[in-house]
C-alpha atoms as a PDB file:
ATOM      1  CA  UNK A   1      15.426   4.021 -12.370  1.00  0.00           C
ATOM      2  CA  UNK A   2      11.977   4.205 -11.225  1.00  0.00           C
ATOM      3  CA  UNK A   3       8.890   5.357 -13.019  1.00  0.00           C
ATOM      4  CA  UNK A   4       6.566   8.531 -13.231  1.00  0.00           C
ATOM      5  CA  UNK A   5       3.172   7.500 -12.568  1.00  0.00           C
ATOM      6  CA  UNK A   6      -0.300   9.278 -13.211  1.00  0.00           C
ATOM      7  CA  UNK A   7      -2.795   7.800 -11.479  1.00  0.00           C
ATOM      8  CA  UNK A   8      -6.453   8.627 -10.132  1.00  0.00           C
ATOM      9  CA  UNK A   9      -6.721   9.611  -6.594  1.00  0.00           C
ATOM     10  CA  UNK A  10      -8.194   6.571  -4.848  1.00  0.00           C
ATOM     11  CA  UNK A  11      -7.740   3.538  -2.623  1.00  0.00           C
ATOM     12  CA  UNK A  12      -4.603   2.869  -1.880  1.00  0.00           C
ATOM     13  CA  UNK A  13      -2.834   5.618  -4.857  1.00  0.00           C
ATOM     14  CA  UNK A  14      -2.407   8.299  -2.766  1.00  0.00           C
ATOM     15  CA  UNK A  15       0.329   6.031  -0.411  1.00  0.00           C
ATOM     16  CA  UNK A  16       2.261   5.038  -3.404  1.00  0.00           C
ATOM     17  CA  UNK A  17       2.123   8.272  -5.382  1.00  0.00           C
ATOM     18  CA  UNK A  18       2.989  11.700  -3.876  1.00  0.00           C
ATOM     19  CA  UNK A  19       1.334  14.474  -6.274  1.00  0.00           C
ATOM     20  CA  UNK A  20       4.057  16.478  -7.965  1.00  0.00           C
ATOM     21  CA  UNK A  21       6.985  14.620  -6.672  1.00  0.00           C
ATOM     22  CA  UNK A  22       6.621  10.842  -7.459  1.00  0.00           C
ATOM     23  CA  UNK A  23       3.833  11.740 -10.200  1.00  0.00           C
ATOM     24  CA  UNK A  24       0.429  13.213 -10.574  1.00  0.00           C
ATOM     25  CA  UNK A  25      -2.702  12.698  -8.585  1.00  0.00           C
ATOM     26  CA  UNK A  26      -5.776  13.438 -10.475  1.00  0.00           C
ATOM     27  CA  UNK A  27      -9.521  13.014  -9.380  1.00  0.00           C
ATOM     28  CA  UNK A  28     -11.396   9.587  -9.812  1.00  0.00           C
ATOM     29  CA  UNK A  29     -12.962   9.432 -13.514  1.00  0.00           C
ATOM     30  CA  UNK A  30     -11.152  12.791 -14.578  1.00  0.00           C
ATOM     31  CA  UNK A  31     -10.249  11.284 -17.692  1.00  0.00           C
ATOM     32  CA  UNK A  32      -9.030  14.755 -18.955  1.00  0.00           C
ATOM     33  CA  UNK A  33      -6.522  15.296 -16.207  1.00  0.00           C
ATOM     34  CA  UNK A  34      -5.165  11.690 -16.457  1.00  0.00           C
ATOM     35  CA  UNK A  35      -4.337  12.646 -20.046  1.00  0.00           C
ATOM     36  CA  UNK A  36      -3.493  16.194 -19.314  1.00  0.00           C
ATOM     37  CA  UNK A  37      -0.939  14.441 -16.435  1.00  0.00           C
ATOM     38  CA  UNK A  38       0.440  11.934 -19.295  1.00  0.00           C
ATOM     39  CA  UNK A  39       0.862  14.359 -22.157  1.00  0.00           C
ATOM     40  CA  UNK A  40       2.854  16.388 -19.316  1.00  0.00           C
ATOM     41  CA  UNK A  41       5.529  13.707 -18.293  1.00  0.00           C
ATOM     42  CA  UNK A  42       5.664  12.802 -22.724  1.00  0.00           C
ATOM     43  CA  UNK A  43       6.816  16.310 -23.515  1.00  0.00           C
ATOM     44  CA  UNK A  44       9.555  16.710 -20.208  1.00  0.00           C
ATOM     45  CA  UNK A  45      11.677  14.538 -19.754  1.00  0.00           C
ATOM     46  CA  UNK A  46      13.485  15.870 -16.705  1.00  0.00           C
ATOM     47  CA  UNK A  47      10.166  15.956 -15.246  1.00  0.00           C
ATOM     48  CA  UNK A  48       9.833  12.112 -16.020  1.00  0.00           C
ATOM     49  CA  UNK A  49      13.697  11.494 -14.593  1.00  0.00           C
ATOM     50  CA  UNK A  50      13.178  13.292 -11.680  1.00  0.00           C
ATOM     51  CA  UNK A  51       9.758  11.612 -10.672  1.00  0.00           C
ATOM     52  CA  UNK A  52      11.230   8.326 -11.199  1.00  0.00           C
ATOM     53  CA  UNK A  53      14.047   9.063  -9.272  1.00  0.00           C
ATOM     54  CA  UNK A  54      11.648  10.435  -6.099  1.00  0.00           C
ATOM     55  CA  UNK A  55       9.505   7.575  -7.165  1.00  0.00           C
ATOM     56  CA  UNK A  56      11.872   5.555  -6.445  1.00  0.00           C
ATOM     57  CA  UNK A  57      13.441   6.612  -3.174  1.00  0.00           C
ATOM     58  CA  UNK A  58      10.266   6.739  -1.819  1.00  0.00           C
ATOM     59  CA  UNK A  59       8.255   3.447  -2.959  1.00  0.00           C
ATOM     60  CA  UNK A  60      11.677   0.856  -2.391  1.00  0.00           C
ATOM     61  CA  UNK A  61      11.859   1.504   1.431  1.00  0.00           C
ATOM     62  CA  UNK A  62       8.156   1.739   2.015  1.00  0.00           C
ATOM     63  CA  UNK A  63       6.529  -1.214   0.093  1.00  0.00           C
ATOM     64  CA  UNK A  64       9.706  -3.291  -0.319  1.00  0.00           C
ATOM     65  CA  UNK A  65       7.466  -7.117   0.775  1.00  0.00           C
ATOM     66  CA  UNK A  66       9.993  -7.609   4.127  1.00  0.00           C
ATOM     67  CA  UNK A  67       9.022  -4.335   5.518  1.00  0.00           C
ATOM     68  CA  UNK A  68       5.504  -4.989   4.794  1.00  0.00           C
ATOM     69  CA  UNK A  69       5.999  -8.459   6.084  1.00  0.00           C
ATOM     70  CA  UNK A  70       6.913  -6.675   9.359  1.00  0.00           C
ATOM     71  CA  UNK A  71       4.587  -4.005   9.487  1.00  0.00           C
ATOM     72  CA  UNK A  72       1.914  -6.840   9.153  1.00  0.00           C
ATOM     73  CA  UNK A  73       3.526  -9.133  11.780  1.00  0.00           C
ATOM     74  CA  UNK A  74       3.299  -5.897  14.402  1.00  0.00           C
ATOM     75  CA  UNK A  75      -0.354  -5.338  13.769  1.00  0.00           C
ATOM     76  CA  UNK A  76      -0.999  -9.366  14.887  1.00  0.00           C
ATOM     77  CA  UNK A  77       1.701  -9.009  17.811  1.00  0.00           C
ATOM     78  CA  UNK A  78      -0.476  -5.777  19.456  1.00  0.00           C
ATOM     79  CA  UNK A  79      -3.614  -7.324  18.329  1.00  0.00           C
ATOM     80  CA  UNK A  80      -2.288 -10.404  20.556  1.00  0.00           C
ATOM     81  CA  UNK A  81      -1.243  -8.356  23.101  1.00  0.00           C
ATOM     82  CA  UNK A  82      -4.206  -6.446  23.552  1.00  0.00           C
ATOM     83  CA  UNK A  83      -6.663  -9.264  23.222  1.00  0.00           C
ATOM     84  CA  UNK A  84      -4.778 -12.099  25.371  1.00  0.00           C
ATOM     85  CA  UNK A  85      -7.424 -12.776  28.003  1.00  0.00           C
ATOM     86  CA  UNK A  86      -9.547 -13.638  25.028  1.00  0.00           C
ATOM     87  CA  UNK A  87      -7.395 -16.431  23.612  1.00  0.00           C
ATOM     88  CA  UNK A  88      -6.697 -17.473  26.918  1.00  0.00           C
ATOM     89  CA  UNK A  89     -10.162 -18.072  27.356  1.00  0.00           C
ATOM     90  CA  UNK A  90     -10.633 -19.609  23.807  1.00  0.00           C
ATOM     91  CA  UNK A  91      -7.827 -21.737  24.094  1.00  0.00           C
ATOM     92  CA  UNK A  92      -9.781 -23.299  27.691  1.00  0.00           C
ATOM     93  CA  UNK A  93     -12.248 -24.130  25.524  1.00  0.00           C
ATOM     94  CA  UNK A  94     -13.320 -27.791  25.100  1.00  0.00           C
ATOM     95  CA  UNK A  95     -12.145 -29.076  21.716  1.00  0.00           C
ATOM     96  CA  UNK A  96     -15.882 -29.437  19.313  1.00  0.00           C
ATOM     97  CA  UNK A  97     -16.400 -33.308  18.703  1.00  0.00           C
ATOM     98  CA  UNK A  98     -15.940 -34.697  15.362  1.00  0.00           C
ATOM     99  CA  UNK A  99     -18.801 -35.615  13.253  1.00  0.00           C
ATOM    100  CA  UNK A 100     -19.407 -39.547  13.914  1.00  0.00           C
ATOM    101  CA  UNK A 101     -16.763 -39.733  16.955  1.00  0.00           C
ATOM    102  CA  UNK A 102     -18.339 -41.116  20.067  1.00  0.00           C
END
């Protein structure tokens, strides 16, 4: 089963948590809220199971490390493909000496 999570609303939170479905989202340094959020998911537990569950469903397809494996390997392969004439150039270019090598 997954897990509820309360977390404040920056970086990268926002892709992992979906605000009253996966857990709570609650404004960067609102110390109140992430409390308020906690004390929430303590005193229901059906709200806990079902956040976990959406939690879950969500976050295993998503961030699983082969599909970001992938998603990474397509940003290089259209990076590649856009930029080709520049490595093609680069690659033309002479080899730098080595230090000491006559």
């Amino acid at each position: 089963m997954g897990k509820p999570c309360v977390a404040f609303d920056i970086d990268g939170a926002r892709e992992v948590v979906i605000s009253e479905k996966t857990g709570y989202l609650v404004d960067a340094f609102d110390s109140a809220g992430l409390a308020e959020g906690v004390v929430k998911l303590l005193k229901d537990e059906g709200l806990r199971q079902s956040f976990g569950q959406n939690g879950r469903r969500h976050v295993d397809p998503n961030f699983r490390a082969e599909k970001m494996v992938a998603d990474i390997s397509e940003v290089y392969r259209m990076l590649i493909a856009r930029h080709s004439e520049r490595l093609e150039r680069f690659d033309r270019s002479p080899a730098p000496k080595e230090v000491g090598a006559e």
